[in-house]
N, C-alpha and C. Protein backbone atom coordinates (compact mmCIF):
# COMPACT_ATOMS: atom_id res chain seq x y z
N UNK A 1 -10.71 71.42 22.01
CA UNK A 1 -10.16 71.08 23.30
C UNK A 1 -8.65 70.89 23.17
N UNK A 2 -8.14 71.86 24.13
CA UNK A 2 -6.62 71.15 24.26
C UNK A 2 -6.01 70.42 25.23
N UNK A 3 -5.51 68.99 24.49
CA UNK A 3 -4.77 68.43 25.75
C UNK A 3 -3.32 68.00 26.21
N UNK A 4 -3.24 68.35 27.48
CA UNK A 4 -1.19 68.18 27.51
C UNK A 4 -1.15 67.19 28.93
N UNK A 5 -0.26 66.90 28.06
CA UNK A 5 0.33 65.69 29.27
C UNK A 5 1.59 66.26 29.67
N UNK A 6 1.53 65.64 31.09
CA UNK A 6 2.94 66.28 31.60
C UNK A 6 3.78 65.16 32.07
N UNK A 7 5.09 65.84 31.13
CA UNK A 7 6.01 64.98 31.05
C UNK A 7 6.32 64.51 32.06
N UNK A 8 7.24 63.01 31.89
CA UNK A 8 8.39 62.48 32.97
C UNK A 8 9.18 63.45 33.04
N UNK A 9 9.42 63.54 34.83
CA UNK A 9 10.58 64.11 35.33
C UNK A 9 11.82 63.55 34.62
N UNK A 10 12.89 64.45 34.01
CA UNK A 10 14.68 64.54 33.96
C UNK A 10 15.30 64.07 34.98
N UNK A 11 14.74 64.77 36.03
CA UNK A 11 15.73 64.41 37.77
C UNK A 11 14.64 64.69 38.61
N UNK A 12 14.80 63.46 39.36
CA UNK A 12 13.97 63.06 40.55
C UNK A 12 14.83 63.24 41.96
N UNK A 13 15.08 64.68 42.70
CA UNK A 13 15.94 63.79 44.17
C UNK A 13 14.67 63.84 45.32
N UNK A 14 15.20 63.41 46.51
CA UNK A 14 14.61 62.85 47.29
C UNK A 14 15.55 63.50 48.27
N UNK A 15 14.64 63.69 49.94
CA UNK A 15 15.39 63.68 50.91
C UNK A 15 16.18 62.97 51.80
N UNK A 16 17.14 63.06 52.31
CA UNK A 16 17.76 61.95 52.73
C UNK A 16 17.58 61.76 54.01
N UNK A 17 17.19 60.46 54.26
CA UNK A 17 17.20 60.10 55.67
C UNK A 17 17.91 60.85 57.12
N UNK A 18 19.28 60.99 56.81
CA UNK A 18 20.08 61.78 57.34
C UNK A 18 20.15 62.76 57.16
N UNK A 19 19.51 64.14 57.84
CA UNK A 19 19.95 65.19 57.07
C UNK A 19 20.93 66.11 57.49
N UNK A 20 21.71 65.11 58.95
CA UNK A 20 22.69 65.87 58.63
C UNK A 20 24.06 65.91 57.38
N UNK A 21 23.77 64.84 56.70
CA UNK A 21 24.46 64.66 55.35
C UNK A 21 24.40 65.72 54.48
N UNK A 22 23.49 66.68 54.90
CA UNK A 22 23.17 67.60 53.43
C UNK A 22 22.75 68.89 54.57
N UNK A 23 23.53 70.30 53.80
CA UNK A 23 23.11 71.20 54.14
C UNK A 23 21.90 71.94 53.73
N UNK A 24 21.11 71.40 52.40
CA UNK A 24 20.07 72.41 52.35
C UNK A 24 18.82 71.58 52.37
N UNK A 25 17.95 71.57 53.45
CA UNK A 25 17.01 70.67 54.02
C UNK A 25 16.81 69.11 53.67
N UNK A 26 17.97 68.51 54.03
CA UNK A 26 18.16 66.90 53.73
C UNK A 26 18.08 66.71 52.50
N UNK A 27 18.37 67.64 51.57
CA UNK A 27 18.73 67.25 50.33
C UNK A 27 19.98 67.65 49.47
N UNK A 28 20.74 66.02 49.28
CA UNK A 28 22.01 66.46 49.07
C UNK A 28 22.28 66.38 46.96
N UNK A 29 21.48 66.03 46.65
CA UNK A 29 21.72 65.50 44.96
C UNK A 29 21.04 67.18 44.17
N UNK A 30 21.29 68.30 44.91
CA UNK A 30 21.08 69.27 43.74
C UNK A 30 22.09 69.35 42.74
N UNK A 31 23.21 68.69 42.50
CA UNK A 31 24.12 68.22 41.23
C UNK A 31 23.77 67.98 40.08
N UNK A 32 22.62 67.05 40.39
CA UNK A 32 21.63 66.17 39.22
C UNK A 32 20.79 67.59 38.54
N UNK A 33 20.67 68.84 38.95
CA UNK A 33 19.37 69.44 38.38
C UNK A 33 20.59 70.26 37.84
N UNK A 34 19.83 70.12 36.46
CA UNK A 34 21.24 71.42 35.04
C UNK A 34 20.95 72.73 36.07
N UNK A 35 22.07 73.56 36.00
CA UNK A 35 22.64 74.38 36.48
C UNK A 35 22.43 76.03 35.18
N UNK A 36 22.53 75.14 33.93
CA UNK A 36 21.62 76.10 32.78
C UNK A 36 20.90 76.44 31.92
N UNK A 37 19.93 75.48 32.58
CA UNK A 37 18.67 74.94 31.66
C UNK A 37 17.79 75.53 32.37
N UNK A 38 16.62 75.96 31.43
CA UNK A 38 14.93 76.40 31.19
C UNK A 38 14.23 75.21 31.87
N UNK A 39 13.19 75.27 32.61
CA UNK A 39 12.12 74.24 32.77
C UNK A 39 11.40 74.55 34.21
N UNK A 40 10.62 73.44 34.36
CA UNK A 40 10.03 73.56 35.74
C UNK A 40 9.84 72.96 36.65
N UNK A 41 9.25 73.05 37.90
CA UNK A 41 9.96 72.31 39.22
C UNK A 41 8.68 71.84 39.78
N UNK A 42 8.28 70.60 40.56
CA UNK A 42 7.77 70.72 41.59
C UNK A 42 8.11 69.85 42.66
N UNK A 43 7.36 70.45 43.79
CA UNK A 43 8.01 70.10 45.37
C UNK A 43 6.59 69.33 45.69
N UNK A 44 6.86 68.14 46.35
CA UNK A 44 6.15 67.10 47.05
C UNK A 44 6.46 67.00 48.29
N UNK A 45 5.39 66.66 49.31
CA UNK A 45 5.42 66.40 50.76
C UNK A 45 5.69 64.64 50.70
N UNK A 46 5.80 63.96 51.87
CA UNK A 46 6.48 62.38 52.14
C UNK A 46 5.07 61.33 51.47
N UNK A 47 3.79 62.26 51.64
CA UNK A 47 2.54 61.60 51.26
C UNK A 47 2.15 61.57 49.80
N UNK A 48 3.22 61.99 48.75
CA UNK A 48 3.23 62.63 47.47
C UNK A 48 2.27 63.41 47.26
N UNK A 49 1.69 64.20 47.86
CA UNK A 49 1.04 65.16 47.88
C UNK A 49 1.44 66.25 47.28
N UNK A 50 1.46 67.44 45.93
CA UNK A 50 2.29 68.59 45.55
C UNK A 50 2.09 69.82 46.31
N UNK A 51 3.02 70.15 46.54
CA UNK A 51 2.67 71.03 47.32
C UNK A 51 3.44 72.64 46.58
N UNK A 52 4.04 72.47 45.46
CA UNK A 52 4.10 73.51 45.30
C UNK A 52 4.74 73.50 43.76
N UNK A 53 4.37 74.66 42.74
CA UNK A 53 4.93 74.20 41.29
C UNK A 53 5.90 75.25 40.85
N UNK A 54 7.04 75.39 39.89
CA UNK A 54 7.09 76.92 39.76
C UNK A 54 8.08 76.31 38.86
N UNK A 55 8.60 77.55 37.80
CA UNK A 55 9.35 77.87 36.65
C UNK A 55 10.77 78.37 36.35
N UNK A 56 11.81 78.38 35.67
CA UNK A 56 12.84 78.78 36.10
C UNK A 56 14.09 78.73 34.39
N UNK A 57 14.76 80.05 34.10
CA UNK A 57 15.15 79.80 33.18
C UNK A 57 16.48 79.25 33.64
N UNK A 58 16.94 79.23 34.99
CA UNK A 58 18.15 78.25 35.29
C UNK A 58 17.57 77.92 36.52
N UNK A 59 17.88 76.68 36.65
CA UNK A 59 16.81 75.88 37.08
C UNK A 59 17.14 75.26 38.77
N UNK A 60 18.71 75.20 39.04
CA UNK A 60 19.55 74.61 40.21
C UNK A 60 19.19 76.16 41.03
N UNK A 61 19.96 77.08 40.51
CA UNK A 61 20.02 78.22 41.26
C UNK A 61 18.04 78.74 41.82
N UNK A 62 17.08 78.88 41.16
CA UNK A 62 15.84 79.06 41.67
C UNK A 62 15.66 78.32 42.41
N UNK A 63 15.99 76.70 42.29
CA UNK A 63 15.09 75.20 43.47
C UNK A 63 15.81 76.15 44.31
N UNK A 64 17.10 75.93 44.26
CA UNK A 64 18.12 76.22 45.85
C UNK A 64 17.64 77.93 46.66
N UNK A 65 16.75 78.73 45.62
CA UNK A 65 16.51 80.26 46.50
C UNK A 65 15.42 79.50 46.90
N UNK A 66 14.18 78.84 46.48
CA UNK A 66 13.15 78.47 47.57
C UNK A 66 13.53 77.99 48.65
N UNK A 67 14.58 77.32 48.67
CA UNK A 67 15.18 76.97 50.44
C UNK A 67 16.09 77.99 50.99
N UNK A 68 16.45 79.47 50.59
CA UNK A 68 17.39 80.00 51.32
C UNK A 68 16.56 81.17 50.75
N UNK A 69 15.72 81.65 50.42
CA UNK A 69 15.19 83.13 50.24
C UNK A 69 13.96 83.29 51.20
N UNK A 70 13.88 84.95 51.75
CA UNK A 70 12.96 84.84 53.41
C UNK A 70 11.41 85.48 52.66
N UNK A 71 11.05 85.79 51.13
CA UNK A 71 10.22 85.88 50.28
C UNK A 71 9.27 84.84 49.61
N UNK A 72 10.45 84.16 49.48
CA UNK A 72 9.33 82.54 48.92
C UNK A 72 8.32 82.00 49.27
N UNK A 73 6.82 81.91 48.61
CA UNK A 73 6.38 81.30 48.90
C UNK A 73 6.29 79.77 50.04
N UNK A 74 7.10 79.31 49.65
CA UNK A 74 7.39 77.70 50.35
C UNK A 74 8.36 78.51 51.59
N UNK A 75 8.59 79.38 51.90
CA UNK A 75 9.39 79.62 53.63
C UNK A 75 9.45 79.01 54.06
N UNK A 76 7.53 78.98 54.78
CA UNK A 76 7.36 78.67 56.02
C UNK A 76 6.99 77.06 56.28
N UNK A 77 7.34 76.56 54.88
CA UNK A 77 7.24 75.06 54.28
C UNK A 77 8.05 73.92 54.16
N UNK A 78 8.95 74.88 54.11
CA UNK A 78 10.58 73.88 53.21
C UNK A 78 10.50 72.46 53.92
N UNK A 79 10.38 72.67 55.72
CA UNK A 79 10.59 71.34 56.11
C UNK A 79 9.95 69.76 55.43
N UNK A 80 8.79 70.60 55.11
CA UNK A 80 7.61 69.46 54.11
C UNK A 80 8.19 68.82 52.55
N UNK A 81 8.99 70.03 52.18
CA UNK A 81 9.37 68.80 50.74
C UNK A 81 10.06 67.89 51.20
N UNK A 82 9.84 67.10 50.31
CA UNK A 82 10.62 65.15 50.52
C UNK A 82 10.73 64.80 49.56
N UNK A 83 10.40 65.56 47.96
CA UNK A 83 10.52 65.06 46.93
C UNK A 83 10.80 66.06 45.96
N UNK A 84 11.65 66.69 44.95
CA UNK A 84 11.62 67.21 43.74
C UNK A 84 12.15 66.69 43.04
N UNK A 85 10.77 67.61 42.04
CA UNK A 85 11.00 66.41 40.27
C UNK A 85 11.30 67.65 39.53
N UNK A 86 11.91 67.62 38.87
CA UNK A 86 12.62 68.37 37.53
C UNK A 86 12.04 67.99 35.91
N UNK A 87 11.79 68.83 35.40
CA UNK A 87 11.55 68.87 33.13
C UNK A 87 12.24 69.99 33.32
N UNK A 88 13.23 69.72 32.13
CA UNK A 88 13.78 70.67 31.38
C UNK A 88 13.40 71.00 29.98
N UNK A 89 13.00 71.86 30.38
CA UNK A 89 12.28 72.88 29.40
C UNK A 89 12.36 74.40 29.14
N UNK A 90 13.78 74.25 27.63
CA UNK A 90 13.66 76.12 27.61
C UNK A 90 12.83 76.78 26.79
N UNK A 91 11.87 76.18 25.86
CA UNK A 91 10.56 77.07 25.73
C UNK A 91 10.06 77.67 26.90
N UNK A 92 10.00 79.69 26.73
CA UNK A 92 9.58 80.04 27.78
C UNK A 92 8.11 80.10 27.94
N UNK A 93 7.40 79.56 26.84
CA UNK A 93 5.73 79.73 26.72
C UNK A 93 5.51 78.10 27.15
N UNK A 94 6.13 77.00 27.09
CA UNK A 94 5.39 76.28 27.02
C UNK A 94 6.14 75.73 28.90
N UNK A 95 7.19 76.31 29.70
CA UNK A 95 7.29 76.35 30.94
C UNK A 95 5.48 77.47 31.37
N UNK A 96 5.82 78.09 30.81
CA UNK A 96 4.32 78.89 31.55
C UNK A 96 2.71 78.18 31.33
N UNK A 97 2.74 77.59 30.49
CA UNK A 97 1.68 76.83 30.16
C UNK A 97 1.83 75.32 30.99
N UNK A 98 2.87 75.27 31.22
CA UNK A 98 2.93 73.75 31.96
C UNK A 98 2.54 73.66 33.59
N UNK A 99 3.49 74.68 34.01
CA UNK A 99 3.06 75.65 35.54
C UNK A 99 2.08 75.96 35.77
N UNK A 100 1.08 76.98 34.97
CA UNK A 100 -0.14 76.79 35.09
C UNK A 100 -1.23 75.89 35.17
N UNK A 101 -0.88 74.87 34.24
CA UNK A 101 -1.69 73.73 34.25
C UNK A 101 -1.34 72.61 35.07
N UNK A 102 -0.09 72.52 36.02
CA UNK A 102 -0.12 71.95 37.01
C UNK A 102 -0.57 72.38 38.05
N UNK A 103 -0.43 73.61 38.57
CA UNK A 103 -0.77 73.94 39.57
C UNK A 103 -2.51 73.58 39.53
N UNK A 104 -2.81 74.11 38.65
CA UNK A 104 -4.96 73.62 38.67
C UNK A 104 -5.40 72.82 38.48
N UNK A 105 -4.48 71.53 38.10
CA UNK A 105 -5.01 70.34 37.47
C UNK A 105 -4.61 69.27 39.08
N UNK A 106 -3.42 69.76 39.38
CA UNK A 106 -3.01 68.69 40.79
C UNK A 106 -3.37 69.44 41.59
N UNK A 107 -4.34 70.91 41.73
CA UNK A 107 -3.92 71.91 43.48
C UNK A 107 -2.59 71.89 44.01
N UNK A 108 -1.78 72.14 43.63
CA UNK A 108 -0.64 72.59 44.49
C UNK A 108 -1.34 73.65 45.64
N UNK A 109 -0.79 73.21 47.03
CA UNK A 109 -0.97 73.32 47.71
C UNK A 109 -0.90 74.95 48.00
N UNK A 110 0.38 75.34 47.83
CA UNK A 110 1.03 76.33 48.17
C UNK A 110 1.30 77.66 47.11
N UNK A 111 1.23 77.32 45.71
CA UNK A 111 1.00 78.06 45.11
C UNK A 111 -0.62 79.30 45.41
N UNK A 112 -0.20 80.47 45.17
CA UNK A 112 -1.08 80.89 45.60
C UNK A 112 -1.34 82.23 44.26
N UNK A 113 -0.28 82.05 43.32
CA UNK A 113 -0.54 82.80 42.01
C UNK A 113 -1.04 81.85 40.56
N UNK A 114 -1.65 82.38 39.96
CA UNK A 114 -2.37 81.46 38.40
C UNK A 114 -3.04 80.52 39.20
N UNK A 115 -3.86 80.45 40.33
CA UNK A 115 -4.82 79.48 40.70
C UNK A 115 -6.26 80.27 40.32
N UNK A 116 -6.66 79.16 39.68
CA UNK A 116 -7.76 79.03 38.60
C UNK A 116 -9.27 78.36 39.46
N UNK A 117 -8.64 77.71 40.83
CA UNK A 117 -9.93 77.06 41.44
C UNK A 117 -10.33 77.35 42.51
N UNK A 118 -11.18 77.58 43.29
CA UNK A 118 -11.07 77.88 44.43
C UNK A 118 -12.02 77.31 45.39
């Protein structure tokens, strides 16, 4: 049997109350997430509910295309995150093994590739 625990988040932001403070859906602290680091992401609704997991060998620039790319999974979603958590992680096998096993172990909501349950 193998077992993995998944790490504490690196960077935790949150949405801000105000959103007109922040141009990319009330969230203004994408500063905090390395800009050239390996690892992986996930997005939470206000109920901490996950709603969506995914991977990234630079890690600021991917969060920020799920809120400005018309392809993404999370589109028709974005308004729902209220929470991303960040690991940095540039092993590219053990980001793919982590992604996978979040998405089937919590249901991410929205993921709709490497789902294992149905």
């Amino acid at each position: 049997m193998i077992i993995i625990t998944i790490p504490t988040p690196d960077v935790t932001i949150t949405k801000q109350k105000d959103p007109q403070m922040s141009n990319i859906y009330g969230f203004t602290d994408f500063h905090l997430i390395p800009r050239d680091k390996g690892g992986f992401f996930m997005f939470y609704n206000d109920q901490d509910e996950l709603l969506f997991v995914g991977k990234a060998r630079k890690l600021r620039p991917r969060i920020k295309k799920h809120f400005e790319d018309t392809v993404s999974d999370m589109k028709n979603h974005r308004d729902e995150v209220a929470k991303i958590e960040v690991c940095v992680n540039e092993n590219p096998v053990d980001r793919e093994i982590y992604e996978t096993y979040i998405i089937n172990k919590n249901r991410a909501k929205y993921n709709v590739d490497k789902v294992l349950y149905k």
